[in-house]
PDB file of N, CA and C in Angstrom:
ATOM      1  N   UNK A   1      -6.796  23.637   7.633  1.00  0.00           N
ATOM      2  CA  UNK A   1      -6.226  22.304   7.683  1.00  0.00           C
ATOM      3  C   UNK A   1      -4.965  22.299   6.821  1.00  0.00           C
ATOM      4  N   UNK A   2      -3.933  22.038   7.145  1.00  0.00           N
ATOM      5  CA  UNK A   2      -2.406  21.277   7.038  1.00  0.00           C
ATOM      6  C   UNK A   2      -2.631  20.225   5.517  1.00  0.00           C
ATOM      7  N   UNK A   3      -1.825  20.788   4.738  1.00  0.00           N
ATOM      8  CA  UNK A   3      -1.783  19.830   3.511  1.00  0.00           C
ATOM      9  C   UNK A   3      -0.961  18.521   4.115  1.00  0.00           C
ATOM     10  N   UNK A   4      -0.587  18.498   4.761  1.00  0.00           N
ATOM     11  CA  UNK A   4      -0.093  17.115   5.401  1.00  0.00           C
ATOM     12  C   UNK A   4      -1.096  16.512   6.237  1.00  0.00           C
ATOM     13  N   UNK A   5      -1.974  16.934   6.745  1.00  0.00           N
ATOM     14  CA  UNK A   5      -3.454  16.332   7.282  1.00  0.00           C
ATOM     15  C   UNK A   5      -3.944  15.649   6.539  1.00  0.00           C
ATOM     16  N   UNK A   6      -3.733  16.142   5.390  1.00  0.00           N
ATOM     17  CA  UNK A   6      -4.359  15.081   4.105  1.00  0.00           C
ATOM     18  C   UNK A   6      -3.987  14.331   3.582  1.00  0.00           C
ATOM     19  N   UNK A   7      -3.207  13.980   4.200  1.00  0.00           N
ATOM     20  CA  UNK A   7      -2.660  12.927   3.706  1.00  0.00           C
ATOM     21  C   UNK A   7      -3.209  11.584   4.440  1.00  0.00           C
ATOM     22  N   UNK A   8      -3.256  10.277   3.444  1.00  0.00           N
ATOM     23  CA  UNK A   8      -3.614   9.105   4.380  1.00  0.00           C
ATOM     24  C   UNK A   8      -2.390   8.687   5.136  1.00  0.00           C
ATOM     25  N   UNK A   9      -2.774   8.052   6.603  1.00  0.00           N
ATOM     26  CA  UNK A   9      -1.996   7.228   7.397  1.00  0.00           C
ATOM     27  C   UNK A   9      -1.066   6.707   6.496  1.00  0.00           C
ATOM     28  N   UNK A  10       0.083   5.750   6.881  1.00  0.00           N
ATOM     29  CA  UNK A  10       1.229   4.931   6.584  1.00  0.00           C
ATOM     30  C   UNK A  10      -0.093   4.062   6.452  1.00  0.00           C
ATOM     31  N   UNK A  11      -0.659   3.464   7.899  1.00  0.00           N
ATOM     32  CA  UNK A  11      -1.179   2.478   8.178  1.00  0.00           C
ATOM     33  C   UNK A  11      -2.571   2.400   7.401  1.00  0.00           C
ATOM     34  N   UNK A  12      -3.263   3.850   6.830  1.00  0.00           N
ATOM     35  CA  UNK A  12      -4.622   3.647   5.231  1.00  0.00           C
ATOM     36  C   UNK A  12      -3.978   2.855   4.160  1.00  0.00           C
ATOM     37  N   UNK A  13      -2.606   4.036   4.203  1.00  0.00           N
ATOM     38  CA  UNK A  13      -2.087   3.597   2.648  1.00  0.00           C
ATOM     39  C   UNK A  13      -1.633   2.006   2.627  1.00  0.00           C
ATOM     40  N   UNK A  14      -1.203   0.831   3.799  1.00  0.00           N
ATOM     41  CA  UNK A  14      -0.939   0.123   3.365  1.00  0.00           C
ATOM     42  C   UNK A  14      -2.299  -0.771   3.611  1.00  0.00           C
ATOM     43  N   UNK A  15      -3.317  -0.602   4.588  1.00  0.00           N
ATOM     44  CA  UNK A  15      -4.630  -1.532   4.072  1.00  0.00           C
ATOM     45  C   UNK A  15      -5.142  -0.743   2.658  1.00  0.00           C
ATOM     46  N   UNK A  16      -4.965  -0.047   2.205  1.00  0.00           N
ATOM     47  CA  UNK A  16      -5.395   0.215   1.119  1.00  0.00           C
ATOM     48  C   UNK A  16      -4.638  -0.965  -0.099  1.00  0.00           C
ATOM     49  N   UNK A  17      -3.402  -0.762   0.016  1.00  0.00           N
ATOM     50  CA  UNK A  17      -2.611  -1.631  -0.476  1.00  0.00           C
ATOM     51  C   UNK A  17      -3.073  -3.097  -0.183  1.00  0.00           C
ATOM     52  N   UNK A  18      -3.801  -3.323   1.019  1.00  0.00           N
ATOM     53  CA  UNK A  18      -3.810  -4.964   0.559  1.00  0.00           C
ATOM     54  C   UNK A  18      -5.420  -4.850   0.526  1.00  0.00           C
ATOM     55  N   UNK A  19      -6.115  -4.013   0.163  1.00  0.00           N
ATOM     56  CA  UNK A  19      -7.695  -3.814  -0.230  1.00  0.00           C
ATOM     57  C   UNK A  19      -8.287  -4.085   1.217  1.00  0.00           C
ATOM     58  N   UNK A  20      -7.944  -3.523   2.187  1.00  0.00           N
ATOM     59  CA  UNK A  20      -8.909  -4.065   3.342  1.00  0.00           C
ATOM     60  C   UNK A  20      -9.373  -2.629   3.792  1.00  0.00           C
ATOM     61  N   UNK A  21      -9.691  -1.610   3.204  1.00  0.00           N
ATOM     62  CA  UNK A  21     -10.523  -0.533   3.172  1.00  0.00           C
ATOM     63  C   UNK A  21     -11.852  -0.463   2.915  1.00  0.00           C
ATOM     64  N   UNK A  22     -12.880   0.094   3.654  1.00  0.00           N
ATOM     65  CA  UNK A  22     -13.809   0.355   3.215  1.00  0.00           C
ATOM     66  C   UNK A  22     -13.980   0.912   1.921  1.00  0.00           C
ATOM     67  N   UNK A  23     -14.672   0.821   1.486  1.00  0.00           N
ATOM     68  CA  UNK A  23     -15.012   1.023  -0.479  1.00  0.00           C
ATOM     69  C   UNK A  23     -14.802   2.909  -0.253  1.00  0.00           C
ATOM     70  N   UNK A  24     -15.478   3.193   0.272  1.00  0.00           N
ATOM     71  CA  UNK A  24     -15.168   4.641   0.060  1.00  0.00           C
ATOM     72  C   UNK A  24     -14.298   5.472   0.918  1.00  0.00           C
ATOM     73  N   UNK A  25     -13.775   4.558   1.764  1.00  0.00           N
ATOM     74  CA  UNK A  25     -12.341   5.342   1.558  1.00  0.00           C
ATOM     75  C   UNK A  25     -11.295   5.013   0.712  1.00  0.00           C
ATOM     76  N   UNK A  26     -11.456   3.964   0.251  1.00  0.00           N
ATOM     77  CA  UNK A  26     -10.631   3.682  -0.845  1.00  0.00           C
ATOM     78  C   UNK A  26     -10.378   4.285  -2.105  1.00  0.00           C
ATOM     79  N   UNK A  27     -11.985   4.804  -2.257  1.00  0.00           N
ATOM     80  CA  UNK A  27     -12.462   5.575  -3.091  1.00  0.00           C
ATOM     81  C   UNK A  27     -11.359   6.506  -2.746  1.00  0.00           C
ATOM     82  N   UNK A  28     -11.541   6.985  -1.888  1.00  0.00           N
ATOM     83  CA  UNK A  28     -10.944   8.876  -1.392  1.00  0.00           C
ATOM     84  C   UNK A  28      -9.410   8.718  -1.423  1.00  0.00           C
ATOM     85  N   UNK A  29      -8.984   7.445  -1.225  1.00  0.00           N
ATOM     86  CA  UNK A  29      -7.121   6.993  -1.226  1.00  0.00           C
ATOM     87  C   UNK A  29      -7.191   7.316  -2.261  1.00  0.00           C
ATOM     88  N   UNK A  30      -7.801   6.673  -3.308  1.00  0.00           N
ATOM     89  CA  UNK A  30      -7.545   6.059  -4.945  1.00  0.00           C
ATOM     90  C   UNK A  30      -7.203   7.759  -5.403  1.00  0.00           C
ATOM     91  N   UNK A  31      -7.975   8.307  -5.099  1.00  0.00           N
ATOM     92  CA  UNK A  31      -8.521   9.977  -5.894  1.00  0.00           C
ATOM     93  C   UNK A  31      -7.225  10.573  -5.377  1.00  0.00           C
ATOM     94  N   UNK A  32      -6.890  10.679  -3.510  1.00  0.00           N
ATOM     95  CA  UNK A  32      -5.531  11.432  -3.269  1.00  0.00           C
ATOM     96  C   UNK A  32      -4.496  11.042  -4.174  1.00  0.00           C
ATOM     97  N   UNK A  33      -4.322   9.712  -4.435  1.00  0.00           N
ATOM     98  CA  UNK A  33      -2.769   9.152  -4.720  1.00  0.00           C
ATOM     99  C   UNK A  33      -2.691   9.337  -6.194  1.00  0.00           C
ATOM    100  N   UNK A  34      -3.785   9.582  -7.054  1.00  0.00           N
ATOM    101  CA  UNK A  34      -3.731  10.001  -8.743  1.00  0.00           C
ATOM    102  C   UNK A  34      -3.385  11.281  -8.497  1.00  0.00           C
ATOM    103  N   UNK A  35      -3.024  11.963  -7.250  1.00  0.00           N
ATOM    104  CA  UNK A  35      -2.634  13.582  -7.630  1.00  0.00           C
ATOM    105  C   UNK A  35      -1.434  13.617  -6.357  1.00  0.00           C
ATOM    106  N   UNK A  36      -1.393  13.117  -5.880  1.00  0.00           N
ATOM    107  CA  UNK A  36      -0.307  12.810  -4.763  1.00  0.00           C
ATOM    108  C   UNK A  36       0.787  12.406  -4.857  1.00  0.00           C
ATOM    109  N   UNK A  37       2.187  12.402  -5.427  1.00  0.00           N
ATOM    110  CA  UNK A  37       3.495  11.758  -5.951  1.00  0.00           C
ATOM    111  C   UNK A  37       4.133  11.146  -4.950  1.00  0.00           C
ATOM    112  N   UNK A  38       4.062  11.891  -3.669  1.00  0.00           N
ATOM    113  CA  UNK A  38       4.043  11.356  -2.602  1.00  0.00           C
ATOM    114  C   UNK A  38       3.930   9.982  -1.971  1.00  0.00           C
ATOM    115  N   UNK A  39       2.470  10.107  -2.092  1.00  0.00           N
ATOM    116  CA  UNK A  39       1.844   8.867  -1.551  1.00  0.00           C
ATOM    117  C   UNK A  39       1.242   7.957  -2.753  1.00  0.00           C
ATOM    118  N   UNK A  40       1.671   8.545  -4.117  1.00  0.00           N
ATOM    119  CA  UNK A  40       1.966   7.487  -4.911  1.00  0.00           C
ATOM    120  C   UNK A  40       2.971   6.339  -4.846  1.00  0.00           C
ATOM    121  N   UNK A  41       4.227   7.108  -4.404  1.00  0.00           N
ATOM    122  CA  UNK A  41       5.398   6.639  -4.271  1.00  0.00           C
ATOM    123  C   UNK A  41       5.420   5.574  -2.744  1.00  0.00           C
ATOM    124  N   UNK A  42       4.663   5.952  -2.294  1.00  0.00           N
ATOM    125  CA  UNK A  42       4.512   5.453  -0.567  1.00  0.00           C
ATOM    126  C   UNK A  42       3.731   3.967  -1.367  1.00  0.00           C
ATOM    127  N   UNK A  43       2.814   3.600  -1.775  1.00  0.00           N
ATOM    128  CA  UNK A  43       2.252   2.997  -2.530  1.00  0.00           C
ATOM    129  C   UNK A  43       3.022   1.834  -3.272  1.00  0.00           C
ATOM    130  N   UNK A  44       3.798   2.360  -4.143  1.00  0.00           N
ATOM    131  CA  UNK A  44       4.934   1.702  -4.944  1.00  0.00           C
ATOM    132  C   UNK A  44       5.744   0.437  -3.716  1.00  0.00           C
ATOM    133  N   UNK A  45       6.526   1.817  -3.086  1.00  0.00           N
ATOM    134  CA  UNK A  45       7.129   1.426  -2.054  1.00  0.00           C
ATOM    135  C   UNK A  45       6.348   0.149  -1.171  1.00  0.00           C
ATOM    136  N   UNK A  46       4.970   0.166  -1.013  1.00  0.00           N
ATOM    137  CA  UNK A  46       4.533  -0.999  -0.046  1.00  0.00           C
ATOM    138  C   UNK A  46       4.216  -2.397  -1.128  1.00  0.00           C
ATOM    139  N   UNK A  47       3.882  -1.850  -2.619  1.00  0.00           N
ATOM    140  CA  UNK A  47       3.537  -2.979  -3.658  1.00  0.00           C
ATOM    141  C   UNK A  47       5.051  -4.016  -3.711  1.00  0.00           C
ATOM    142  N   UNK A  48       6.106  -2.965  -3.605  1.00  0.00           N
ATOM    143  CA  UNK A  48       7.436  -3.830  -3.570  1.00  0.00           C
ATOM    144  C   UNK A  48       7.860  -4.789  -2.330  1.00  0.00           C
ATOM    145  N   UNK A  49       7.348  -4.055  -1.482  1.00  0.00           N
ATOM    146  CA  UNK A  49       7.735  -4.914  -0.334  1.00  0.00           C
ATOM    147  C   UNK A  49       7.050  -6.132   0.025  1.00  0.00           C
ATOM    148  N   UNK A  50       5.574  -5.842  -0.205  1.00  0.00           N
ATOM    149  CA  UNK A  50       4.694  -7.250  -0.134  1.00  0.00           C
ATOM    150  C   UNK A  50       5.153  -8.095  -1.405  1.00  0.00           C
ATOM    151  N   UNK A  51       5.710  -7.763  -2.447  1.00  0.00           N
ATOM    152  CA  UNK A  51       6.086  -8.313  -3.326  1.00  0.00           C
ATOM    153  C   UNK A  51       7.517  -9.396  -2.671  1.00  0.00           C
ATOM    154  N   UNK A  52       7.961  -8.862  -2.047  1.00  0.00           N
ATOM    155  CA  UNK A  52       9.593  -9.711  -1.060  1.00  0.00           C
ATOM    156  C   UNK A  52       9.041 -10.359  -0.245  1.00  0.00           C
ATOM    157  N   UNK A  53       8.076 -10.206   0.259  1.00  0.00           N
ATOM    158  CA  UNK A  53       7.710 -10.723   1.627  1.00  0.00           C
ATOM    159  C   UNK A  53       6.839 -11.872   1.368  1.00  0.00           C
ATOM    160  N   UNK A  54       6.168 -11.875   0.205  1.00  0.00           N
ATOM    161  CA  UNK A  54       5.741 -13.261  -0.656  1.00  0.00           C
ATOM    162  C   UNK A  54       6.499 -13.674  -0.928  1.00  0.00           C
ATOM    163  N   UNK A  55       7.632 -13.511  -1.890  1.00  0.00           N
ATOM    164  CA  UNK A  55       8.526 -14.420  -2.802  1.00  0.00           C
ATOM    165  C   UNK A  55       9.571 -14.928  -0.864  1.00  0.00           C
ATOM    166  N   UNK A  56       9.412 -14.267  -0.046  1.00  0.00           N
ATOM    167  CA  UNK A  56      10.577 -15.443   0.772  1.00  0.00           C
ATOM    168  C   UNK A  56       9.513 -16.402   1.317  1.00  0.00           C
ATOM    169  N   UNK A  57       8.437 -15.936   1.829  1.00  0.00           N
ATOM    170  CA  UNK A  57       7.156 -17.117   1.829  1.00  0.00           C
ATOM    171  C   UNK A  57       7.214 -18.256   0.942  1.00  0.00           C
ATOM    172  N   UNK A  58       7.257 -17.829  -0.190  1.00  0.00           N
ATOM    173  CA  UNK A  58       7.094 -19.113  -1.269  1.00  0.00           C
ATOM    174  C   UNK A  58       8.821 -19.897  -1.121  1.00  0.00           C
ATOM    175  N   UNK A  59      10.063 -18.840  -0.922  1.00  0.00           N
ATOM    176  CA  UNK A  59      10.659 -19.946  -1.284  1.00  0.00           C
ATOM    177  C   UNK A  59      11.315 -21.097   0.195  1.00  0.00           C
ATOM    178  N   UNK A  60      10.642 -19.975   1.231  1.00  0.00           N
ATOM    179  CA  UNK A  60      10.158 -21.283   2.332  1.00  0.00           C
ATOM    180  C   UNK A  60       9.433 -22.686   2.189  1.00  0.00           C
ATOM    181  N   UNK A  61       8.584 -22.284   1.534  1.00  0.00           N
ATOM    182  CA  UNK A  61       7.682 -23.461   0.812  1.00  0.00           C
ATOM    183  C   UNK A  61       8.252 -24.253  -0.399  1.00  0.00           C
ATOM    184  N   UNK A  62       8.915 -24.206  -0.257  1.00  0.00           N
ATOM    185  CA  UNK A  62       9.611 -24.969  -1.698  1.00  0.00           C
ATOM    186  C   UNK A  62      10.670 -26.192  -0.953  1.00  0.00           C
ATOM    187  N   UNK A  63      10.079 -27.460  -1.679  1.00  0.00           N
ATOM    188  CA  UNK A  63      11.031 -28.364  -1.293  1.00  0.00           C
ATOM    189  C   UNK A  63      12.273 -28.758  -1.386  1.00  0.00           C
ATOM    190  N   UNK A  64      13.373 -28.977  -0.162  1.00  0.00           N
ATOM    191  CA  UNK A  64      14.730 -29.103  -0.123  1.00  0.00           C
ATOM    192  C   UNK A  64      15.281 -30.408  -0.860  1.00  0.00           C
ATOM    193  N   UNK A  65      15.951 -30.475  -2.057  1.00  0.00           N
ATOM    194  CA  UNK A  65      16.424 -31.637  -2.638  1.00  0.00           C
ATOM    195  C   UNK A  65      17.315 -32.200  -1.789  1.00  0.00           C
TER     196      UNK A  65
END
């Protein structure tokens, strides 16, 4: 097996990111990405973006003076 096989999906790593993983694969994300820089970084990368993608949500929601 391909060290790139082992890697999780785009699409693990970002339900992982919003916790909608089963517990033990999450488990098994959690364990790759403490040794993975990679898909640490893949990680980062999705915490920032849901981070933008809230803040224009909220400032949709915010009332026009």
């Amino acid at each position: 097996m391909s060290e790139q096989s082992l890697h999780p999906t785009p699409e693990e790593l970002s339900a992982y990111n919003l916790g909608q993983l089963p517990q033990e694969r999450a488990v098994a994300i959690d364990s790759h990405i403490s040794e993975c820089q990679s898909c640490c970084e893949t990680i980062v990368s999705l915490s920032s973006d849901d981070t933008f993608v809230g803040l224009l949500k909220e400032s949709r929601q915010l009332p026009v003076d």
